[in-house]
N, C-alpha and C. Protein backbone atom coordinates (compact mmCIF):
# COMPACT_ATOMS: atom_id res chain seq x y z
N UNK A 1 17.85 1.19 15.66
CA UNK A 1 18.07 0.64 14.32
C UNK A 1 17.22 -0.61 14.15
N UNK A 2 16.87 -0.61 12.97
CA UNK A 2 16.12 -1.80 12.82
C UNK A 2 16.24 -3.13 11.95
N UNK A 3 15.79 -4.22 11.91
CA UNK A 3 16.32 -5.35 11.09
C UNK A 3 17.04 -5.04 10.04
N UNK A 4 18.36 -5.62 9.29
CA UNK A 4 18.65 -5.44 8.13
C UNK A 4 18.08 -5.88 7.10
N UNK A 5 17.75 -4.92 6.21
CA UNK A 5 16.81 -5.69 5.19
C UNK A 5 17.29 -5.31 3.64
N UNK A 6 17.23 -5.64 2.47
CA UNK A 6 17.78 -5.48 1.08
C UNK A 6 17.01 -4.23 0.22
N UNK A 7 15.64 -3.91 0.90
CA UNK A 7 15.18 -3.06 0.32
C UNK A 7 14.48 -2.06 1.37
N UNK A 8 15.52 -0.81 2.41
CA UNK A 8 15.68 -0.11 2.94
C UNK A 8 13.93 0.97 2.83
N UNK A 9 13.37 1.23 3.62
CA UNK A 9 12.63 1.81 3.86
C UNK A 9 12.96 3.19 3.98
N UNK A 10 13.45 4.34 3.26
CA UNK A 10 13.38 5.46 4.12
C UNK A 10 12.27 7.04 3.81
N UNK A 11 11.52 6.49 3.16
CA UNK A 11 10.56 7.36 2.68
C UNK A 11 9.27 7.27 3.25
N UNK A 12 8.71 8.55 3.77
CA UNK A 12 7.75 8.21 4.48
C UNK A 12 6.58 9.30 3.84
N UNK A 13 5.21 8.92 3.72
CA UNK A 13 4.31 9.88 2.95
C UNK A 13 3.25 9.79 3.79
N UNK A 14 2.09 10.85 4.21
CA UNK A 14 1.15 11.12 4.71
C UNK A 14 0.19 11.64 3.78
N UNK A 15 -1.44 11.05 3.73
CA UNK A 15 -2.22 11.59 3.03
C UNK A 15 -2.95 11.27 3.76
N UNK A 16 -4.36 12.12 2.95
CA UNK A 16 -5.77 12.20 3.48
C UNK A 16 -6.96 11.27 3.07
N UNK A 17 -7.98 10.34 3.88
CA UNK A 17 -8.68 9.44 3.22
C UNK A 17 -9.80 9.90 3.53
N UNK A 18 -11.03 9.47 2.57
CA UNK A 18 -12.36 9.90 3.14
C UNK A 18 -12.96 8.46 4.26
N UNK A 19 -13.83 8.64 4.65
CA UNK A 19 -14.65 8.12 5.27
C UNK A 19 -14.39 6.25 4.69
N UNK A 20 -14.96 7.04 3.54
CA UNK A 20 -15.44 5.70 2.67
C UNK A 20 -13.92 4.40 1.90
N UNK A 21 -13.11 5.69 1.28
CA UNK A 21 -11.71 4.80 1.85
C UNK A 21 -10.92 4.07 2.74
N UNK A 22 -11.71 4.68 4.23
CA UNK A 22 -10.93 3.70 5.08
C UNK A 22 -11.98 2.73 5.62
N UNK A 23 -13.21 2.14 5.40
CA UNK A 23 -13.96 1.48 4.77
C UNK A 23 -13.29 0.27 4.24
N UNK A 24 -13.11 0.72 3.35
CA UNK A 24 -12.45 -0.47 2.11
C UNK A 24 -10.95 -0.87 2.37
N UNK A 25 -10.33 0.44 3.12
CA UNK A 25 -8.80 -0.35 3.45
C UNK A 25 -9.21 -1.41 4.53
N UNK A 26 -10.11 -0.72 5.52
CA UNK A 26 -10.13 -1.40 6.68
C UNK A 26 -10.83 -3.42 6.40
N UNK A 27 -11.70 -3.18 5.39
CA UNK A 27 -12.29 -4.60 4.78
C UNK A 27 -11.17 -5.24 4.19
N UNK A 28 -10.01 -4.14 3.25
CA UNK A 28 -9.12 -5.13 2.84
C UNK A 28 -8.29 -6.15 3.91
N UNK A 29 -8.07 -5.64 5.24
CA UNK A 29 -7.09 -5.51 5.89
C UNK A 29 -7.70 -7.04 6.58
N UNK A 30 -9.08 -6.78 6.81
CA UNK A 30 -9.81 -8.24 7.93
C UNK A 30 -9.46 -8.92 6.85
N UNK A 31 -10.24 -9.44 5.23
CA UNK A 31 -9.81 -10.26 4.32
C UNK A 31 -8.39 -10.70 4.30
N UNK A 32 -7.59 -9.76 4.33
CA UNK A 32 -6.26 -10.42 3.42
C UNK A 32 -5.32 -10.89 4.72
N UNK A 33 -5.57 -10.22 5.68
CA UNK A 33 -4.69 -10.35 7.03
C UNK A 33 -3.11 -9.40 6.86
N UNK A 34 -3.26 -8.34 5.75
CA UNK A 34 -2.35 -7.28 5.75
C UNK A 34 -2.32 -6.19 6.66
N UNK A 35 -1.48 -5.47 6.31
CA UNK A 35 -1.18 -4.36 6.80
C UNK A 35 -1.75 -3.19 6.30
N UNK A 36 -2.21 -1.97 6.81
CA UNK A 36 -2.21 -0.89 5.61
C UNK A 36 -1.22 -0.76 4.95
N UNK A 37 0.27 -0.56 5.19
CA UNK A 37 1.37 -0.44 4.56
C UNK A 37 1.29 -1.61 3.13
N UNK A 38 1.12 -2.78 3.89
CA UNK A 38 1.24 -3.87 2.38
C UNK A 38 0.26 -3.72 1.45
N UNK A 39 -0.84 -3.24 1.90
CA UNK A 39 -2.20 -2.95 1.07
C UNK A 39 -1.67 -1.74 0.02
N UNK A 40 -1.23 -0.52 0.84
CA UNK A 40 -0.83 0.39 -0.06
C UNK A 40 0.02 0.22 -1.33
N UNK A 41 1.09 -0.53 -0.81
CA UNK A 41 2.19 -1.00 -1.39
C UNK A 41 1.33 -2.24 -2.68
N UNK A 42 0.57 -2.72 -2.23
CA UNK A 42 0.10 -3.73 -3.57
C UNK A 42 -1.13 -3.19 -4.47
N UNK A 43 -1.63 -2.27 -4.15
CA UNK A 43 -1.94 -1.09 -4.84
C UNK A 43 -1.18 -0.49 -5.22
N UNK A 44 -0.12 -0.21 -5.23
CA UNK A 44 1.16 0.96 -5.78
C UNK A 44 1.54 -0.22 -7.05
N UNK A 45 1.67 -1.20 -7.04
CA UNK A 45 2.33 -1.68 -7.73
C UNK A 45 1.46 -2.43 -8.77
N UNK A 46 -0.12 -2.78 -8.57
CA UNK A 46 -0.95 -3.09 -9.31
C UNK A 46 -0.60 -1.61 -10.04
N UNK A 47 -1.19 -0.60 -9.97
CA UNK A 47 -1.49 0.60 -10.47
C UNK A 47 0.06 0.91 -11.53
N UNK A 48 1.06 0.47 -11.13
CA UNK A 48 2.04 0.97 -11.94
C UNK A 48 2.28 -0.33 -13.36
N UNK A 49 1.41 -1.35 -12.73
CA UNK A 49 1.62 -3.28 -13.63
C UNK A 49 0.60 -2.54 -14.68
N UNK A 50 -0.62 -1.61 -14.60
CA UNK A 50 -1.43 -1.44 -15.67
C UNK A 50 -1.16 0.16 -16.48
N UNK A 51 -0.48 0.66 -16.02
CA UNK A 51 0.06 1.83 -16.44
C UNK A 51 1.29 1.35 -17.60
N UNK A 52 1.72 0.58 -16.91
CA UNK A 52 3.15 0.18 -17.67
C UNK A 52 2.44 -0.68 -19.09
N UNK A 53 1.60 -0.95 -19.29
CA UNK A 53 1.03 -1.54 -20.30
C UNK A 53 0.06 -0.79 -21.84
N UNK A 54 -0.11 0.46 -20.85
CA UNK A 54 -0.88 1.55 -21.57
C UNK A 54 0.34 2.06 -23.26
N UNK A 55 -0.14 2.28 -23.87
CA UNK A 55 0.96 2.42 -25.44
C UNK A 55 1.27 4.10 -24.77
């Protein structure tokens, strides 16, 4: 079991990247000092901040 935390992790997803995507995760990752997980996750949520704005 792992730390208790308020916003429970239990979903887990696997996909496929090209070459050139993990490239750019991997540059995000030296820059920001993230994770892939947090990278994904702040992409998930940029992407839903400009969607949610669309009429």
């Amino acid at each position: 079991m792992g730390r208790p935390t308020d916003t429970p992790k239990n979903n887990r997803e696997s996909f496929r990247l090209s070459d050139d995507d993990i490239e750019k995760l991997k540059f995000c990752m030296e820059r920001s000092n993230m994770s892939k997980t947090d990278i994904v996750r702040k992409g998930i949520d940029l992407v839903y901040r400009e969607t949610q704005k669309e009429p």
